[in-house]
PDB file of N, CA and C in Angstrom:
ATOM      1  N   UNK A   1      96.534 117.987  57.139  1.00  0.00           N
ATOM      2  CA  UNK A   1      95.334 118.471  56.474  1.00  0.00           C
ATOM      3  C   UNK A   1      94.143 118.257  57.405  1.00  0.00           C
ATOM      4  N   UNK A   2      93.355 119.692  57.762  1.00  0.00           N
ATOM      5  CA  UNK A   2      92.279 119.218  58.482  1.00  0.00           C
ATOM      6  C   UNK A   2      90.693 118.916  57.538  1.00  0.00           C
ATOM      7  N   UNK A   3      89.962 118.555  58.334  1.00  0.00           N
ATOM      8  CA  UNK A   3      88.760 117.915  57.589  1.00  0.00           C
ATOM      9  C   UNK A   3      88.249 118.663  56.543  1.00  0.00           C
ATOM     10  N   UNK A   4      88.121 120.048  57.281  1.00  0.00           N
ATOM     11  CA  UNK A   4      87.286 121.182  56.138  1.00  0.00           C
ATOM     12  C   UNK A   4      87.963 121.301  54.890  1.00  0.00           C
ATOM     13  N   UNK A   5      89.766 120.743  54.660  1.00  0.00           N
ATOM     14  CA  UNK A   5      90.279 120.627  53.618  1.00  0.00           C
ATOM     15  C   UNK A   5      89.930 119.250  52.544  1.00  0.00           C
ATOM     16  N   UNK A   6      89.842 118.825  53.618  1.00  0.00           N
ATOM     17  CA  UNK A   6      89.784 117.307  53.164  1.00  0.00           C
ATOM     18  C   UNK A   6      88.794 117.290  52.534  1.00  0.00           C
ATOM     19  N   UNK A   7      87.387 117.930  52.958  1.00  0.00           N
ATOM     20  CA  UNK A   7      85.945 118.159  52.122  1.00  0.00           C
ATOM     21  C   UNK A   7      86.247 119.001  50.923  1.00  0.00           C
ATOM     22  N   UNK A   8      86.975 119.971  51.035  1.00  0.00           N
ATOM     23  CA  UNK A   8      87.172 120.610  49.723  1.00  0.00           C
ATOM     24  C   UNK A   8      87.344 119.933  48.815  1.00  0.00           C
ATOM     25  N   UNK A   9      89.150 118.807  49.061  1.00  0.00           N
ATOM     26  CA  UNK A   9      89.305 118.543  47.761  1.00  0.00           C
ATOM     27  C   UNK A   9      88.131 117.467  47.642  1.00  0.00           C
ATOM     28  N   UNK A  10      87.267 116.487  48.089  1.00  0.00           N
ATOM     29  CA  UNK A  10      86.186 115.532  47.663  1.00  0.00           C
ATOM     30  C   UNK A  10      85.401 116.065  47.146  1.00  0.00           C
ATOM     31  N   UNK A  11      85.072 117.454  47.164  1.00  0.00           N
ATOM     32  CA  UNK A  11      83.699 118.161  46.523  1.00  0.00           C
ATOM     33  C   UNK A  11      84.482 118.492  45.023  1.00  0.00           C
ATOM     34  N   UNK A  12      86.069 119.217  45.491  1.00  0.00           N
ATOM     35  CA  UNK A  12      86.450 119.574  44.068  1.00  0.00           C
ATOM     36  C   UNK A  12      86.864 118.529  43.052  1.00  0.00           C
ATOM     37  N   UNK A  13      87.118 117.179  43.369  1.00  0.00           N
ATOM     38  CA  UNK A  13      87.201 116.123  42.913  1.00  0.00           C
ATOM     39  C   UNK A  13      86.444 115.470  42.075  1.00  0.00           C
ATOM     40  N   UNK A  14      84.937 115.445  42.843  1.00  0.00           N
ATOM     41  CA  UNK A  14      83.606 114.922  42.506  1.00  0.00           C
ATOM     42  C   UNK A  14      83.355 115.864  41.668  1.00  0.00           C
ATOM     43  N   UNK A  15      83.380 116.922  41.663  1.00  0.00           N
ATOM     44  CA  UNK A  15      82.834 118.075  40.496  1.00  0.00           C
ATOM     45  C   UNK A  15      83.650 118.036  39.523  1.00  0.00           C
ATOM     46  N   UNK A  16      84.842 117.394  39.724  1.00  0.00           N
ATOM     47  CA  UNK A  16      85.947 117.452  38.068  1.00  0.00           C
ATOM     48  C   UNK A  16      85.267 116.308  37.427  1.00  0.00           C
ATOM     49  N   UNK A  17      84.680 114.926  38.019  1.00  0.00           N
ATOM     50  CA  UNK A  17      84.482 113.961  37.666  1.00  0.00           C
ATOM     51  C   UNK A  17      83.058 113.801  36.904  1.00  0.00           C
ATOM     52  N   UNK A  18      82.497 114.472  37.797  1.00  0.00           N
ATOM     53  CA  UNK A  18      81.142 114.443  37.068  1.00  0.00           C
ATOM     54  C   UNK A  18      80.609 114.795  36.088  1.00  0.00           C
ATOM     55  N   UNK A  19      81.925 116.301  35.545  1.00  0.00           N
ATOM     56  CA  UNK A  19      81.554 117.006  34.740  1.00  0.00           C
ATOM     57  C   UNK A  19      82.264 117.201  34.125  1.00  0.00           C
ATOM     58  N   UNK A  20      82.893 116.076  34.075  1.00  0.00           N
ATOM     59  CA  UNK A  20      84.093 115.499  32.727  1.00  0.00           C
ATOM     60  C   UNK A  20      85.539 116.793  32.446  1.00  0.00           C
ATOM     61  N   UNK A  21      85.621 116.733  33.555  1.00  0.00           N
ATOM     62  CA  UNK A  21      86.935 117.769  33.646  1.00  0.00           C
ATOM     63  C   UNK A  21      88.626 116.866  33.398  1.00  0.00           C
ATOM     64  N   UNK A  22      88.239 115.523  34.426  1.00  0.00           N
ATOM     65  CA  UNK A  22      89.016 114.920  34.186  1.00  0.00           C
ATOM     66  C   UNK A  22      88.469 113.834  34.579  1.00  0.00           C
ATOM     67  N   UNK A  23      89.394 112.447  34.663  1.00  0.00           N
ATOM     68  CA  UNK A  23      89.305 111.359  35.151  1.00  0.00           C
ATOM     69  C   UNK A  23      89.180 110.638  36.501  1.00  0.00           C
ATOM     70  N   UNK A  24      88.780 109.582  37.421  1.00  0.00           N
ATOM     71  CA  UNK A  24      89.167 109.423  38.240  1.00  0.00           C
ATOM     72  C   UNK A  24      90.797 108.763  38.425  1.00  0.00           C
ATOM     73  N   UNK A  25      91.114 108.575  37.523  1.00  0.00           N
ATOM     74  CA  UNK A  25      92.680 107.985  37.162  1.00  0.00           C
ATOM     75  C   UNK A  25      93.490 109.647  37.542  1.00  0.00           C
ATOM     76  N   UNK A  26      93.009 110.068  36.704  1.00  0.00           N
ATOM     77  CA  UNK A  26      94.158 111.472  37.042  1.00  0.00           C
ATOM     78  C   UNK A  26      93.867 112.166  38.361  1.00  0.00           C
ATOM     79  N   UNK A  27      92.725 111.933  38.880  1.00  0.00           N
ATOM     80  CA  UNK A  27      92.936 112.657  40.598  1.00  0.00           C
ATOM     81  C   UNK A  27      93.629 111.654  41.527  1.00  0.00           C
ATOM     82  N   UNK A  28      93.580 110.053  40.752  1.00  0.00           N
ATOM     83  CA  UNK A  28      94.805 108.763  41.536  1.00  0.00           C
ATOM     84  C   UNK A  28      95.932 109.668  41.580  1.00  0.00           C
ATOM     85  N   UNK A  29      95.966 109.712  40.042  1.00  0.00           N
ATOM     86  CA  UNK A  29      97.584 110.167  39.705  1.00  0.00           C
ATOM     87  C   UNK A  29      98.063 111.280  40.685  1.00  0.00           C
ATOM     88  N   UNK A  30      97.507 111.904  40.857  1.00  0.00           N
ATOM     89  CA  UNK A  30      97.584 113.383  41.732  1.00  0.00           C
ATOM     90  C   UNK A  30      97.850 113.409  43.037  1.00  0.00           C
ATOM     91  N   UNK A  31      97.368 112.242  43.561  1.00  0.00           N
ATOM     92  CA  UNK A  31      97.649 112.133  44.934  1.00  0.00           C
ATOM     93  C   UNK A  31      96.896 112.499  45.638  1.00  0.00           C
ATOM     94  N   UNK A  32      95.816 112.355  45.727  1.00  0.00           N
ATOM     95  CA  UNK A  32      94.534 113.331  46.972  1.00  0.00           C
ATOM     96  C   UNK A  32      93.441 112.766  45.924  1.00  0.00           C
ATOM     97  N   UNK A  33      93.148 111.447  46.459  1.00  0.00           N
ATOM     98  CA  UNK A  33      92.411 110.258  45.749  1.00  0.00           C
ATOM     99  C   UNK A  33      90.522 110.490  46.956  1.00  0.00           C
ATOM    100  N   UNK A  34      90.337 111.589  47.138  1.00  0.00           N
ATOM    101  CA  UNK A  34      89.003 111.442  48.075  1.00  0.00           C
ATOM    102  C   UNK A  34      88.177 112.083  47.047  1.00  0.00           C
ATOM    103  N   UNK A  35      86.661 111.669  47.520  1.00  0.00           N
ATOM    104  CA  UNK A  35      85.774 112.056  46.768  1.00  0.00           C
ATOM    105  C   UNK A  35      83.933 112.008  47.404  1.00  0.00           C
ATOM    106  N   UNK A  36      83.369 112.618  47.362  1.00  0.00           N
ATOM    107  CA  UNK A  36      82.018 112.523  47.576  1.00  0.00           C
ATOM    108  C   UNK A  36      80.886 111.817  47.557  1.00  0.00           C
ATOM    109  N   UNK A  37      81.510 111.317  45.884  1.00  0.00           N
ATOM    110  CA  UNK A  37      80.228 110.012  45.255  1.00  0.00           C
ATOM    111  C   UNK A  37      81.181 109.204  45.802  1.00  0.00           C
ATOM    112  N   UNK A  38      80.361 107.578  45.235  1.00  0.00           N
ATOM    113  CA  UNK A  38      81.430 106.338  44.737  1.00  0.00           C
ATOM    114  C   UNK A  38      82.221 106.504  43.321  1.00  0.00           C
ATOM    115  N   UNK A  39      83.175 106.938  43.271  1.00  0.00           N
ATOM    116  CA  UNK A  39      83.279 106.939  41.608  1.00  0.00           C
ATOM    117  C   UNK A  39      83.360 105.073  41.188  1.00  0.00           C
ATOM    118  N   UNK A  40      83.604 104.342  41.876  1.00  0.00           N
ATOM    119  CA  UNK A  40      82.960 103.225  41.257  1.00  0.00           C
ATOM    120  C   UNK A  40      81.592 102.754  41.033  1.00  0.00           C
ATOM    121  N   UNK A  41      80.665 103.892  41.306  1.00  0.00           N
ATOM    122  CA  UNK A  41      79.169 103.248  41.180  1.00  0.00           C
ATOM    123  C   UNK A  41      78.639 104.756  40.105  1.00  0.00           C
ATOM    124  N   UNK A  42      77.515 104.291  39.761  1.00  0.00           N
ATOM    125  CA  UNK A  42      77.009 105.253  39.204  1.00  0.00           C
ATOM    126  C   UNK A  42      76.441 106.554  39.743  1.00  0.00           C
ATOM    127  N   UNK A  43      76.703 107.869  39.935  1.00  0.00           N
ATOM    128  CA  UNK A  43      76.264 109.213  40.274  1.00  0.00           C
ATOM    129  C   UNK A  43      74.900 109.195  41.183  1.00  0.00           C
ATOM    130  N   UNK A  44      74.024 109.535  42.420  1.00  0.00           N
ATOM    131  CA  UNK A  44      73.396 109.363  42.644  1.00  0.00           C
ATOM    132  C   UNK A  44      72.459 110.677  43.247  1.00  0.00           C
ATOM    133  N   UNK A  45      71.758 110.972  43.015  1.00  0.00           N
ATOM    134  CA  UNK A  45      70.885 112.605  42.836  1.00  0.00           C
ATOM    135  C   UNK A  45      71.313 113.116  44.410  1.00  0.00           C
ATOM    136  N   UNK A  46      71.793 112.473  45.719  1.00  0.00           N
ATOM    137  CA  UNK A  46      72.022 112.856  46.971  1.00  0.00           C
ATOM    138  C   UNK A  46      73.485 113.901  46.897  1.00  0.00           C
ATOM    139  N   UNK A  47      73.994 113.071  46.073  1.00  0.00           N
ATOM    140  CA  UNK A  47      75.362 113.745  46.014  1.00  0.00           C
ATOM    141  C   UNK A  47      75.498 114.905  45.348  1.00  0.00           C
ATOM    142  N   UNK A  48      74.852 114.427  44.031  1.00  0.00           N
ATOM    143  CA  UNK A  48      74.785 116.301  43.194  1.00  0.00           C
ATOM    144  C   UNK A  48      74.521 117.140  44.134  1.00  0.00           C
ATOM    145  N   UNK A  49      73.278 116.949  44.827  1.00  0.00           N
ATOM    146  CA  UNK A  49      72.643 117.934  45.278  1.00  0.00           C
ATOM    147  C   UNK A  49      73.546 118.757  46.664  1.00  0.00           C
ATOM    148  N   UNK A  50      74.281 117.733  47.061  1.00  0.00           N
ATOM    149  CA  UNK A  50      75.077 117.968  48.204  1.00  0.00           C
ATOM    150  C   UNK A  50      75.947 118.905  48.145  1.00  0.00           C
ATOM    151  N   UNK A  51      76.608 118.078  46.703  1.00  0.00           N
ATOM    152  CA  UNK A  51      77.781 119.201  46.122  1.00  0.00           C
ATOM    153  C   UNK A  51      77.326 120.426  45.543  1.00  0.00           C
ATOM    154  N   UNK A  52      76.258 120.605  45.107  1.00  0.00           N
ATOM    155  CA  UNK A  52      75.637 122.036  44.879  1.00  0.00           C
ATOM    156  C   UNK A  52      75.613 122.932  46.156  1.00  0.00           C
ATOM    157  N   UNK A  53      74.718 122.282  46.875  1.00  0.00           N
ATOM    158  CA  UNK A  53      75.000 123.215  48.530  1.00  0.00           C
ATOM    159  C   UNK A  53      76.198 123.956  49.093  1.00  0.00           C
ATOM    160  N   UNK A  54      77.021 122.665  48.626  1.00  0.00           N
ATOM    161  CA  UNK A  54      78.341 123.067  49.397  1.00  0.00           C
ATOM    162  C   UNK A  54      78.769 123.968  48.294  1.00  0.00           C
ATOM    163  N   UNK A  55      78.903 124.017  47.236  1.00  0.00           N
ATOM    164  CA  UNK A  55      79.281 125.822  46.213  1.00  0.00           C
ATOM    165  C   UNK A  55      78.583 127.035  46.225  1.00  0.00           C
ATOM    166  N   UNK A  56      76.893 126.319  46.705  1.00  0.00           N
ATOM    167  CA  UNK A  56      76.103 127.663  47.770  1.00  0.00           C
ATOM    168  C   UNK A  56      77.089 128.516  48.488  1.00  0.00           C
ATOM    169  N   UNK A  57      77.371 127.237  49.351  1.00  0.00           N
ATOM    170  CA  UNK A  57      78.073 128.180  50.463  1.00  0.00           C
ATOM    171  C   UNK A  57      79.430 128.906  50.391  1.00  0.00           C
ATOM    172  N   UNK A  58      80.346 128.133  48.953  1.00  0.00           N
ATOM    173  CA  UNK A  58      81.315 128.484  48.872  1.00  0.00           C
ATOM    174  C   UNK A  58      81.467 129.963  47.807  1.00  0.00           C
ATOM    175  N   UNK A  59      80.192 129.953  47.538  1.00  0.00           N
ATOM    176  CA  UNK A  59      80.084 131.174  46.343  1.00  0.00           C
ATOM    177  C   UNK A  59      80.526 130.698  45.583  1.00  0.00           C
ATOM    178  N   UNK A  60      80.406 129.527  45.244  1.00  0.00           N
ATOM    179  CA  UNK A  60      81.344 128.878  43.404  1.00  0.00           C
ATOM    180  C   UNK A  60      79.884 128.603  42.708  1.00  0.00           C
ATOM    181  N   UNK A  61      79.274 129.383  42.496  1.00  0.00           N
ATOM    182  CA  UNK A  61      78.165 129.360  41.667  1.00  0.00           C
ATOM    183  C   UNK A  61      78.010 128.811  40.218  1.00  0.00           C
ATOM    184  N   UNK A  62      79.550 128.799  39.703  1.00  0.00           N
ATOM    185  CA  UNK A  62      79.438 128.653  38.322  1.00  0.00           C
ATOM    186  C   UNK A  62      79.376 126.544  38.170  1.00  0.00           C
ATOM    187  N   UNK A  63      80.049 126.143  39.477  1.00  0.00           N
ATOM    188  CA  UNK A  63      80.085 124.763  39.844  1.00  0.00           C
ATOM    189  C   UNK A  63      78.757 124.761  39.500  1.00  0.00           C
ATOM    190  N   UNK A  64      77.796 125.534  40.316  1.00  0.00           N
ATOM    191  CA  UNK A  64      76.509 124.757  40.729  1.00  0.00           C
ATOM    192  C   UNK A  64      75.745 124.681  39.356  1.00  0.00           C
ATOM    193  N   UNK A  65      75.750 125.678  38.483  1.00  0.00           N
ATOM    194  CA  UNK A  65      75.570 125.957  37.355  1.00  0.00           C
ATOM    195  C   UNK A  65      75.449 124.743  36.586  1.00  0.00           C
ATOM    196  N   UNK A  66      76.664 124.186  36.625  1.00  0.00           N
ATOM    197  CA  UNK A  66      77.363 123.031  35.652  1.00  0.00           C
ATOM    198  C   UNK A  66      77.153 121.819  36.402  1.00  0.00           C
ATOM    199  N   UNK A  67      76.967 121.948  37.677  1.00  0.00           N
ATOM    200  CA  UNK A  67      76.185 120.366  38.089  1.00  0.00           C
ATOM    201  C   UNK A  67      74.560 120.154  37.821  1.00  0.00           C
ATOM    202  N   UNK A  68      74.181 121.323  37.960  1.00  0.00           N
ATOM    203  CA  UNK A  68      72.660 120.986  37.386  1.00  0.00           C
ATOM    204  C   UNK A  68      72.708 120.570  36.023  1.00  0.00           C
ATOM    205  N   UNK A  69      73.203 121.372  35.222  1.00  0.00           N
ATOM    206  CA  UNK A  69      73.125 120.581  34.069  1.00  0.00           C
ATOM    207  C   UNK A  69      73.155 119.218  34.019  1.00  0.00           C
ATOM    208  N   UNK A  70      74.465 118.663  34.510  1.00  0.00           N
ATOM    209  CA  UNK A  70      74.575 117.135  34.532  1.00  0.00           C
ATOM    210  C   UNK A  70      73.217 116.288  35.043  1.00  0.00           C
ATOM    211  N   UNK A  71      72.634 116.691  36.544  1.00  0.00           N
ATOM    212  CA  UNK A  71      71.693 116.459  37.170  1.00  0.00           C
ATOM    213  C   UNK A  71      70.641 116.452  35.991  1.00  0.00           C
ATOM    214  N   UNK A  72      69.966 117.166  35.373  1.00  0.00           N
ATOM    215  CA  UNK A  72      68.931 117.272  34.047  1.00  0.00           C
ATOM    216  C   UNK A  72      69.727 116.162  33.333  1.00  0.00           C
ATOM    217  N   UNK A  73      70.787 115.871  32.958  1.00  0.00           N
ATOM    218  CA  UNK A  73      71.139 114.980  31.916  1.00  0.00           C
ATOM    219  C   UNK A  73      71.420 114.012  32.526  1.00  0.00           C
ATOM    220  N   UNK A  74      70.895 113.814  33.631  1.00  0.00           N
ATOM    221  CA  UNK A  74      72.067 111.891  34.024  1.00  0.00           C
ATOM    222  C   UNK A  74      70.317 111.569  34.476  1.00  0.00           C
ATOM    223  N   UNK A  75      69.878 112.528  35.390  1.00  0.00           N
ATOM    224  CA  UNK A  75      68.039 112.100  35.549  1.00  0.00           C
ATOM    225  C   UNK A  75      66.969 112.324  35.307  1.00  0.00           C
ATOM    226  N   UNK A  76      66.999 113.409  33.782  1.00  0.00           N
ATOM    227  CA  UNK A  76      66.119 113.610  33.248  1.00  0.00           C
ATOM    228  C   UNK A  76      64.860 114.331  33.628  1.00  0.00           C
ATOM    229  N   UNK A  77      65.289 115.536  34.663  1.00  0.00           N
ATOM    230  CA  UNK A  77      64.502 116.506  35.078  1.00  0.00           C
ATOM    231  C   UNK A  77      65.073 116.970  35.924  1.00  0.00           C
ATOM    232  N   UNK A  78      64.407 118.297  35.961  1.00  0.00           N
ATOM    233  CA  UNK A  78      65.107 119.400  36.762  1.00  0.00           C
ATOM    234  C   UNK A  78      65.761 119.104  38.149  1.00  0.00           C
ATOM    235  N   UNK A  79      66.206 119.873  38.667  1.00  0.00           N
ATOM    236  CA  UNK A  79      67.040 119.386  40.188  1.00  0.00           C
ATOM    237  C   UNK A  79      65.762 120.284  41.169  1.00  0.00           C
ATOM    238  N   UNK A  80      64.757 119.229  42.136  1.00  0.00           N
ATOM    239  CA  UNK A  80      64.561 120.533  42.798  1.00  0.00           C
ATOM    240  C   UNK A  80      65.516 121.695  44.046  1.00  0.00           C
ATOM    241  N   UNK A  81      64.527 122.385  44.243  1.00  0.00           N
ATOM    242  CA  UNK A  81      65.092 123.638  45.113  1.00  0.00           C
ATOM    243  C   UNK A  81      65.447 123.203  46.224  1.00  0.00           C
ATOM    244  N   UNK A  82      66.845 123.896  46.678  1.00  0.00           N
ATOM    245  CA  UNK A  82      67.809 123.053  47.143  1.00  0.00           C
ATOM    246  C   UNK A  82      68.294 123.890  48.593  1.00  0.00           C
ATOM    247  N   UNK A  83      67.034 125.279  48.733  1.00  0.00           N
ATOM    248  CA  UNK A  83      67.483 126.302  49.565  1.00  0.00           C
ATOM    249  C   UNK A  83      66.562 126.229  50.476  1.00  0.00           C
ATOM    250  N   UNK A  84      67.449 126.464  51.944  1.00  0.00           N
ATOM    251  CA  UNK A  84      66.016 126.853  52.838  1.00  0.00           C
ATOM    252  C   UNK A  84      65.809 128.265  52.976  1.00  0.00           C
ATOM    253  N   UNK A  85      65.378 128.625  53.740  1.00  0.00           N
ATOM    254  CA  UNK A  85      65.035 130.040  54.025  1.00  0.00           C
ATOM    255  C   UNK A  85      66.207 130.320  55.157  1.00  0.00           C
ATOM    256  N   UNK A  86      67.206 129.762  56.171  1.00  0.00           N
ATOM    257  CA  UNK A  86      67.931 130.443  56.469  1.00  0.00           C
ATOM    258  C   UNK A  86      68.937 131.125  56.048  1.00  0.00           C
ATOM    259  N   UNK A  87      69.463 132.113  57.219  1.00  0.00           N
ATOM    260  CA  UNK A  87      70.523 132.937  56.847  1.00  0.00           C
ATOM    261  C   UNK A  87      72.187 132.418  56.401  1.00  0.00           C
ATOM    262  N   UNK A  88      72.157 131.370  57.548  1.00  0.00           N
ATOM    263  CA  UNK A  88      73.081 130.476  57.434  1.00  0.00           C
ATOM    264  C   UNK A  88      72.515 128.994  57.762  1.00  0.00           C
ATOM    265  N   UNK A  89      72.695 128.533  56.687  1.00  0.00           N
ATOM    266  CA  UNK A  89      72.056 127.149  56.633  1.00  0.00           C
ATOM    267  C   UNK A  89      73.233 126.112  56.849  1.00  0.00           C
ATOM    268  N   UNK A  90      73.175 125.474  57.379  1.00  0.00           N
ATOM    269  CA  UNK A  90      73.611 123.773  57.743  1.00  0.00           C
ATOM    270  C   UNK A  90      72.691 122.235  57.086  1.00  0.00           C
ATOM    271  N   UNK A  91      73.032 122.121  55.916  1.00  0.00           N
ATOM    272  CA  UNK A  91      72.314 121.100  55.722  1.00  0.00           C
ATOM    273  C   UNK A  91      73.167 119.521  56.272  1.00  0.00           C
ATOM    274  N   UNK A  92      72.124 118.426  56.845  1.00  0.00           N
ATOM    275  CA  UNK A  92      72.165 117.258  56.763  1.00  0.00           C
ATOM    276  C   UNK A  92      71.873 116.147  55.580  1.00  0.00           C
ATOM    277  N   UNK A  93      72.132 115.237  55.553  1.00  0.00           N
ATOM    278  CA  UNK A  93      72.063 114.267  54.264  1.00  0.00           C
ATOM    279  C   UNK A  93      71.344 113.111  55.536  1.00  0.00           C
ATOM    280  N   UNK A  94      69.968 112.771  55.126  1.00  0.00           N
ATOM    281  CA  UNK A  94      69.091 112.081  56.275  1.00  0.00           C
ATOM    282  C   UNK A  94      68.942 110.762  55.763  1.00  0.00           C
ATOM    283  N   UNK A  95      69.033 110.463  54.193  1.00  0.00           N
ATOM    284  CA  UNK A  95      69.157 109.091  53.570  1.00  0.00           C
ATOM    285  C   UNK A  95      69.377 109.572  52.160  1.00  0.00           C
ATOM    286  N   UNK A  96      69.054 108.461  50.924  1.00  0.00           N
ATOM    287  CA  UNK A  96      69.615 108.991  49.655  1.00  0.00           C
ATOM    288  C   UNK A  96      69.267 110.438  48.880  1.00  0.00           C
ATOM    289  N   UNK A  97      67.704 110.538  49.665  1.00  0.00           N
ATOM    290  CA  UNK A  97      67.131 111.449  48.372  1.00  0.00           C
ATOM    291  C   UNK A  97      66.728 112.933  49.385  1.00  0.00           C
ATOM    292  N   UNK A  98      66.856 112.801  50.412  1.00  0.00           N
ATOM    293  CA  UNK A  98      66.380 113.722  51.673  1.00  0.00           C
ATOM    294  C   UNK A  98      67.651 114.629  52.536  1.00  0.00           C
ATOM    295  N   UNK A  99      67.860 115.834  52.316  1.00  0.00           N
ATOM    296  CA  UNK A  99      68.725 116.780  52.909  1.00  0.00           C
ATOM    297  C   UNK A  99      67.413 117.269  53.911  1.00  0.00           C
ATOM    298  N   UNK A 100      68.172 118.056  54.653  1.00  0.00           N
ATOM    299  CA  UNK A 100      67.495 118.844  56.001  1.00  0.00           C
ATOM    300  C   UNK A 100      68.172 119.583  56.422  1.00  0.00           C
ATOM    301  N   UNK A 101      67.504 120.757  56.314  1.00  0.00           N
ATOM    302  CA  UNK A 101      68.745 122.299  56.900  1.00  0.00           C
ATOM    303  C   UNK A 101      68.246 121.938  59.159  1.00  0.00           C
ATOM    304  N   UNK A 102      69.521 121.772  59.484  1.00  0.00           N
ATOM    305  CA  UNK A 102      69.703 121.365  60.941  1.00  0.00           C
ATOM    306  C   UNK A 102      68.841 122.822  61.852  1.00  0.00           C
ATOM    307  N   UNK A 103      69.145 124.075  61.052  1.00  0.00           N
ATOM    308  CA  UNK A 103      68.543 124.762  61.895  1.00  0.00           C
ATOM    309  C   UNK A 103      66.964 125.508  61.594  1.00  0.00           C
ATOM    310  N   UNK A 104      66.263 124.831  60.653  1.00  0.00           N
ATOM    311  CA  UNK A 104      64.786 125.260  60.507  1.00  0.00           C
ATOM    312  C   UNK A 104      64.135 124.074  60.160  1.00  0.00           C
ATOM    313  N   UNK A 105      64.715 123.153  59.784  1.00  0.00           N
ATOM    314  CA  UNK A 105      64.568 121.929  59.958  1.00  0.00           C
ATOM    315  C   UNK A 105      63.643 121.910  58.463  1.00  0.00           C
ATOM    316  N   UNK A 106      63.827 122.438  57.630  1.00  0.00           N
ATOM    317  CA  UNK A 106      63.064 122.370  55.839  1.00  0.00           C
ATOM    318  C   UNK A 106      63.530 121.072  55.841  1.00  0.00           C
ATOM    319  N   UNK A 107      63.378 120.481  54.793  1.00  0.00           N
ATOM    320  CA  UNK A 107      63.704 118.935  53.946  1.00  0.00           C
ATOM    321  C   UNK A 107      63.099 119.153  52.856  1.00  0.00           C
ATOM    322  N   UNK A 108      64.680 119.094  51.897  1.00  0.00           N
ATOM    323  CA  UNK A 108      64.687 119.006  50.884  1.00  0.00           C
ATOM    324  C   UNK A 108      64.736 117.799  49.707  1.00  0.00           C
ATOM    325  N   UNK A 109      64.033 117.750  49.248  1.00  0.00           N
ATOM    326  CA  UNK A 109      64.023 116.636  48.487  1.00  0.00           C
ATOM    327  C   UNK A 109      64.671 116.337  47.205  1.00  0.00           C
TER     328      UNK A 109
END
């Protein structure tokens, strides 16, 4: 399995978890135990936002849909805007609360 797989299943993992699809016990059970957040710590606004990007890019829109929601319900206001203006964007994760598209260099908060 190469990495870009390996990110899949942690994004698709973290998005079952967050949004109560299933358990972290049943993605044990499953065998392909990776993930994005800590699922031992509590959810943290870097990660939503991360995993939203990454269904940007994957065209899974309906993910992103259903993580904002959570995002409004776990922190109690909207998620901000999460897009830069490029064509093809590359975002970085610069510390907890700060993304940065690598090639126009926006920062998103």
């Amino acid at each position: 399995m190469d990495e870009k797989e390996l990110l899949d299943y942690a994004m698709h993992n973290s998005y079952s978890v967050i949004t109560h699809k299933c358990t972290v016990e049943d993605i044990e059970d499953d065998g392909m135990p990776v993930f994005v957040h800590f699922p031992d710590r509590d959810i943290d606004k870097a990660s939503i936002k991360v995993m939203v990007m990454y269904f940007i890019m994957t065209e899974e829109y309906e993910k992103c849909e259903e993580l904002n929601k959570e995002y409004e319900l776990l922190f109690h206001e909207r998620m901000p805007k999460i897009l830069c203006e490029c064509s093809v964007p590359k975002y970085n994760l610069l510390d907890d609360e700060t993304i940065e598209c690598e090639n126009c260099k926006i920062k998103i908060v």
